[in-house]
Protein backbone atom coordinates (compact mmCIF):
# COMPACT_ATOMS: atom_id res chain seq x y z
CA UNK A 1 -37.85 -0.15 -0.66
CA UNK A 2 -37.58 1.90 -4.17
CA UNK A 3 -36.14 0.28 -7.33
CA UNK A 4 -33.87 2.44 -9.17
CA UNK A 5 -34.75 2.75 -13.07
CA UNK A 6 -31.72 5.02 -14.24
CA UNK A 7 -29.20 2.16 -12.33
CA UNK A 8 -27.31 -0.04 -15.21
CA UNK A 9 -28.14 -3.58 -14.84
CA UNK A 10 -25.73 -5.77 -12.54
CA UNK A 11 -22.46 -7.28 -14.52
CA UNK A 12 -19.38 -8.60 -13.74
CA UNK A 13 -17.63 -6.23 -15.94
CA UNK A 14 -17.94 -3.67 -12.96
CA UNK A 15 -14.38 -2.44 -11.53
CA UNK A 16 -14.24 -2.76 -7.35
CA UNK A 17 -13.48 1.16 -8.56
CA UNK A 18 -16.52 1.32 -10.26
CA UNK A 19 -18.68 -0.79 -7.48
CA UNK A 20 -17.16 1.85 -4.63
CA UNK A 21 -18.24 4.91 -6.53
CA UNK A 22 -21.51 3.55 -7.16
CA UNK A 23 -22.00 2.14 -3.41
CA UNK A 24 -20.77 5.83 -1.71
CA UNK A 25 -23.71 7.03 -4.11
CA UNK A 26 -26.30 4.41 -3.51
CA UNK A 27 -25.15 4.20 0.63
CA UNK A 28 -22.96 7.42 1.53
CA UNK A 29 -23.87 6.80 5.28
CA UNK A 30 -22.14 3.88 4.60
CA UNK A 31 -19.85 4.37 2.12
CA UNK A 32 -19.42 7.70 1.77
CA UNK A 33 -16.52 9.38 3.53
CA UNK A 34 -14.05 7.46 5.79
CA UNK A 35 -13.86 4.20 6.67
CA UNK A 36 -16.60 2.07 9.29
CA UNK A 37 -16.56 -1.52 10.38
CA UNK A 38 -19.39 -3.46 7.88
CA UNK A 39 -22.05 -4.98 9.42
CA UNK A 40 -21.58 -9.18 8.77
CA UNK A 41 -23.72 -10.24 5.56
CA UNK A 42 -24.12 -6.56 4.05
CA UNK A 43 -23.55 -8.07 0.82
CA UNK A 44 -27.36 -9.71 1.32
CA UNK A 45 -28.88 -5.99 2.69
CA UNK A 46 -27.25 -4.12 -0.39
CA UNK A 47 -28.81 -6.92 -3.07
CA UNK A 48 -32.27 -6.45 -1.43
CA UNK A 49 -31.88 -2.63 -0.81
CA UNK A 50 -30.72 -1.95 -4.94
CA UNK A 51 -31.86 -5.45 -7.05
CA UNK A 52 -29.84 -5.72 -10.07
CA UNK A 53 -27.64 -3.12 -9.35
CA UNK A 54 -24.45 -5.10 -8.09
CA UNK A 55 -23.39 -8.33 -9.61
CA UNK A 56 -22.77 -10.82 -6.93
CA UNK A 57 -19.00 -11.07 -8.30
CA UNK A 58 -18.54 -6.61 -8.57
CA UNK A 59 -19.55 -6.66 -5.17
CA UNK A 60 -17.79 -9.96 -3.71
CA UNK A 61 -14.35 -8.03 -5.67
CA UNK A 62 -14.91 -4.71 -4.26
CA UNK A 63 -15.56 -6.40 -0.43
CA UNK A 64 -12.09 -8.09 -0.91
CA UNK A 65 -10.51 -5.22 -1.65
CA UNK A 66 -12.20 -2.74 0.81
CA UNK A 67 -12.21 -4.71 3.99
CA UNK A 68 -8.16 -5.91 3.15
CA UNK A 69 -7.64 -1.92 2.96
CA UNK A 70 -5.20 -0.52 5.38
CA UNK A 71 -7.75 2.42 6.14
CA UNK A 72 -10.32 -0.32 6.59
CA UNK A 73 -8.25 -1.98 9.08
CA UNK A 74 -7.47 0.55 10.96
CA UNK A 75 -11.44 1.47 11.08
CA UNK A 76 -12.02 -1.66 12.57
CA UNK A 77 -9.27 -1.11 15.43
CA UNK A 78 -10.67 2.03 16.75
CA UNK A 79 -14.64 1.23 16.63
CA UNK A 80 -16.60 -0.86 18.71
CA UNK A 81 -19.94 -1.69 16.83
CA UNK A 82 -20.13 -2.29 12.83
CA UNK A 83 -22.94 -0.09 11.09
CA UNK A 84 -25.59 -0.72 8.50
CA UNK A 85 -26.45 0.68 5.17
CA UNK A 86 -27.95 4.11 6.72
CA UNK A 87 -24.87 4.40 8.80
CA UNK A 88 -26.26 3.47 11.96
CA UNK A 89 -24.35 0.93 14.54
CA UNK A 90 -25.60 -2.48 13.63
CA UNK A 91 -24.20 -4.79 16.25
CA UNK A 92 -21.08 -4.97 18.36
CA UNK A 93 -17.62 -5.47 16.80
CA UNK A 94 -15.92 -8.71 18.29
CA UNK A 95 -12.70 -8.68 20.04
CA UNK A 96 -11.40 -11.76 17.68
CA UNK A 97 -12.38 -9.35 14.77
CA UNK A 98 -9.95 -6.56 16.47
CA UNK A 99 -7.61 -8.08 17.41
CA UNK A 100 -7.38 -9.87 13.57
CA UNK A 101 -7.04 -6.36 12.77
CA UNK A 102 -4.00 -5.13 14.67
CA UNK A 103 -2.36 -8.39 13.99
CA UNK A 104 -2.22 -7.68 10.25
CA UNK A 105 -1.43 -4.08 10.93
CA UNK A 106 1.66 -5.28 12.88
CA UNK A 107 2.74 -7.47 10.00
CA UNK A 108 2.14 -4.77 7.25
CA UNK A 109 3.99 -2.67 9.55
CA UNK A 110 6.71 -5.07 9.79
CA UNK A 111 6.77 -6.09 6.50
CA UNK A 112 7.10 -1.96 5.36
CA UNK A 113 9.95 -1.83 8.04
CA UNK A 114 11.84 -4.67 6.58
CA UNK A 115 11.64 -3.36 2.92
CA UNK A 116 12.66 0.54 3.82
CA UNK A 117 15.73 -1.27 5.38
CA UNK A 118 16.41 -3.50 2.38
CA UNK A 119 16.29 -0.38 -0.08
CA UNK A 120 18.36 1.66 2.94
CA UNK A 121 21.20 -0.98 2.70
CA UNK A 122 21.28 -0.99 -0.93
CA UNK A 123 21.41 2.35 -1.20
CA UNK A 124 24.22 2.61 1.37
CA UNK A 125 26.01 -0.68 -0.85
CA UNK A 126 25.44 1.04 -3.88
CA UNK A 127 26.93 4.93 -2.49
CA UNK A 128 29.84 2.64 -1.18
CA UNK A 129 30.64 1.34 -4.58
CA UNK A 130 30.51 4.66 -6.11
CA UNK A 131 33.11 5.82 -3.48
CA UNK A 132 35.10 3.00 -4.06
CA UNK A 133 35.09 3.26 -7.98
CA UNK A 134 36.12 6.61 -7.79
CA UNK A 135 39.41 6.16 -5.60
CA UNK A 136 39.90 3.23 -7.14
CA UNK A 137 43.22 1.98 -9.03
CA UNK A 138 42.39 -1.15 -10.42
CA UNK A 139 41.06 -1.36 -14.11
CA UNK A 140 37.15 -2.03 -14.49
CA UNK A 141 37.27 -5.42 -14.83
CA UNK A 142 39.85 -6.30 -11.83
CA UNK A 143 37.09 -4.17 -9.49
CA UNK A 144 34.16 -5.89 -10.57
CA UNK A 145 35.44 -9.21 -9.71
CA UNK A 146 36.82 -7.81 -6.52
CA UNK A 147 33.43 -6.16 -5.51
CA UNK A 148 31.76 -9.64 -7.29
CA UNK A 149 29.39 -7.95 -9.76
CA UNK A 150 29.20 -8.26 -13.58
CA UNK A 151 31.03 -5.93 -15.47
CA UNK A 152 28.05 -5.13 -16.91
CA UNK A 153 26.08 -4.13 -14.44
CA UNK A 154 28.63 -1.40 -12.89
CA UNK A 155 26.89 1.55 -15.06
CA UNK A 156 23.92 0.96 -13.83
CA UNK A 157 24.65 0.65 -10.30
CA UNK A 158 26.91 4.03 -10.61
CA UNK A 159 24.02 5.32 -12.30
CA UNK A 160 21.86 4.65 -9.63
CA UNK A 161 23.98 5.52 -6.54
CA UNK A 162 24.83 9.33 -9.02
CA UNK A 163 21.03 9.65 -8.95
CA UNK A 164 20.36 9.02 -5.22
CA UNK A 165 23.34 11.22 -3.90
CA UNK A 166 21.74 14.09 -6.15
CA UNK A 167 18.23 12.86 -4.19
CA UNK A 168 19.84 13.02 -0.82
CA UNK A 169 17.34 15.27 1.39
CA UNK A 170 18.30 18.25 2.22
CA UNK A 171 18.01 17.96 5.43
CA UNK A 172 20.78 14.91 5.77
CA UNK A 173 23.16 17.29 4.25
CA UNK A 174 26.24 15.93 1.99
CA UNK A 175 27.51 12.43 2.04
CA UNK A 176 29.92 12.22 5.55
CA UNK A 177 31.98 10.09 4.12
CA UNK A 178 32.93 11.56 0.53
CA UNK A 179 33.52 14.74 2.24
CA UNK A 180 35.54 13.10 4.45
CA UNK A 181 38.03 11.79 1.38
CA UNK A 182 37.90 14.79 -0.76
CA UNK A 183 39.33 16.86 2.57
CA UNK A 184 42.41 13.75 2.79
C-alpha cells in the first residue's frame, strides 16, 4: 500500500466526470477501458487502496452513475464473475444480479421504442398537416379549428414538418404521398 502525495485531497466538489478520470488513472485494470461487473463493496477497497483521494460522496455519485450506465449494464449481462481493483475476477456474478440487468435493458429498450414511435407519429401528423394546408381552401382560421390547433401555433408546426421533409433520408426517397397529389 503507497500513499499518493501529488493526489488533491478528497472533496465533494469532485464531478462523477472528474472521479472516473481519476479512478481509470488510479485503477485502469479496473477502470480503464470498457466496462466490467464491480466487485460488491469496492467503494471500501478504493478508500483503503488511495486514502483521501475520493470523498465518500465523489465516489458514492460517480457509482450511481456508472453502474446505472447502459454500457455498464450490458457488462454485467455478458460476464460471469465481478473483478477487483487490479482487474482480476473477484467472485461470481449472481443470476438475480443478471437477470436485474436484462430486465432494465428490456425496459430502456422499450421505453426508446415507445418514444421513436411517438416522434414517428408526430412527424407523420405534422407532414399531414402540411399537405393538408397546402391543398387547402378554407381561410387560416376556419383550418385551425377544423384540424383543432391554435392559430398560433400553425407556423411553427409548418415550420417544423418544412424542416423534416428537407431532413427526409435519402434513402426513403420523396414523400409518397405529395408526389402522389402534385401528379393529380
Amino acid at each position: 500500500m503507497s500513499s499518493n502525495p501529488a493526489a488533491p485531497p478528497a472533496t465533494t466538489e469532485m464531478t462523477p466526470a472528474d472521479c472516473a478520470a481519476r479512478l481509470a488513472q488510479t485503477f485502469p485494470a479496473l477502470f480503464g477501458a470498457g466496462f466490467k461487473p464491480l466487485k460488491l463493496r469496492i467503494q471500501a477497497d478504493i478508500q483503503e487502496r488511495a486514502p483521501g483521494v475520493f470523498s465518500k460522496q465523489a465516489l458514492s455519485a460517480f457509482f450511481r452513475r456508472h453502474t446505472g450506465s447502459t454500457g455498464y449494464l450490458i457488462a454485467l449481462t455478458k460476464a460471469t464473475h465481478r473483478f477487483d481493483l487490479d482487474g482480476q475476477p473477484c467472485g461470481e456474478l449472481s443470476d438475480e444480479h443478471r437477470q436485474a440487468a436484462v430486465d432494465e435493458l428490456a425496459r430502456r429498450r422499450a421505453l426508446h421504442q415507445s418514444k421513436m414511435e411517438l416522434a414517428e407519429e408526430g412527424r407523420r401528423k405534422r407532414a399531414a398537416l402540411l399537405r393538408d394546408v397546402e391543398t387547402t381552401t378554407l381561410t387560416r382560421a376556419n383550418f385551425c379549428a377544423l384540424k383543432g390547433i391554435a392559430l398560433q401555433e400553425l407556423d411553427t408546426l409548418l415550420e417544423i414538418a418544412r424542416r423534416e421533409a428537407q431532413e427526409r433520408p435519402p434513402g426513403r426517397g420523396p414523400d409518397p404521398i405529395r408526389e402522389r397529389r402534385r401528379r393529380s
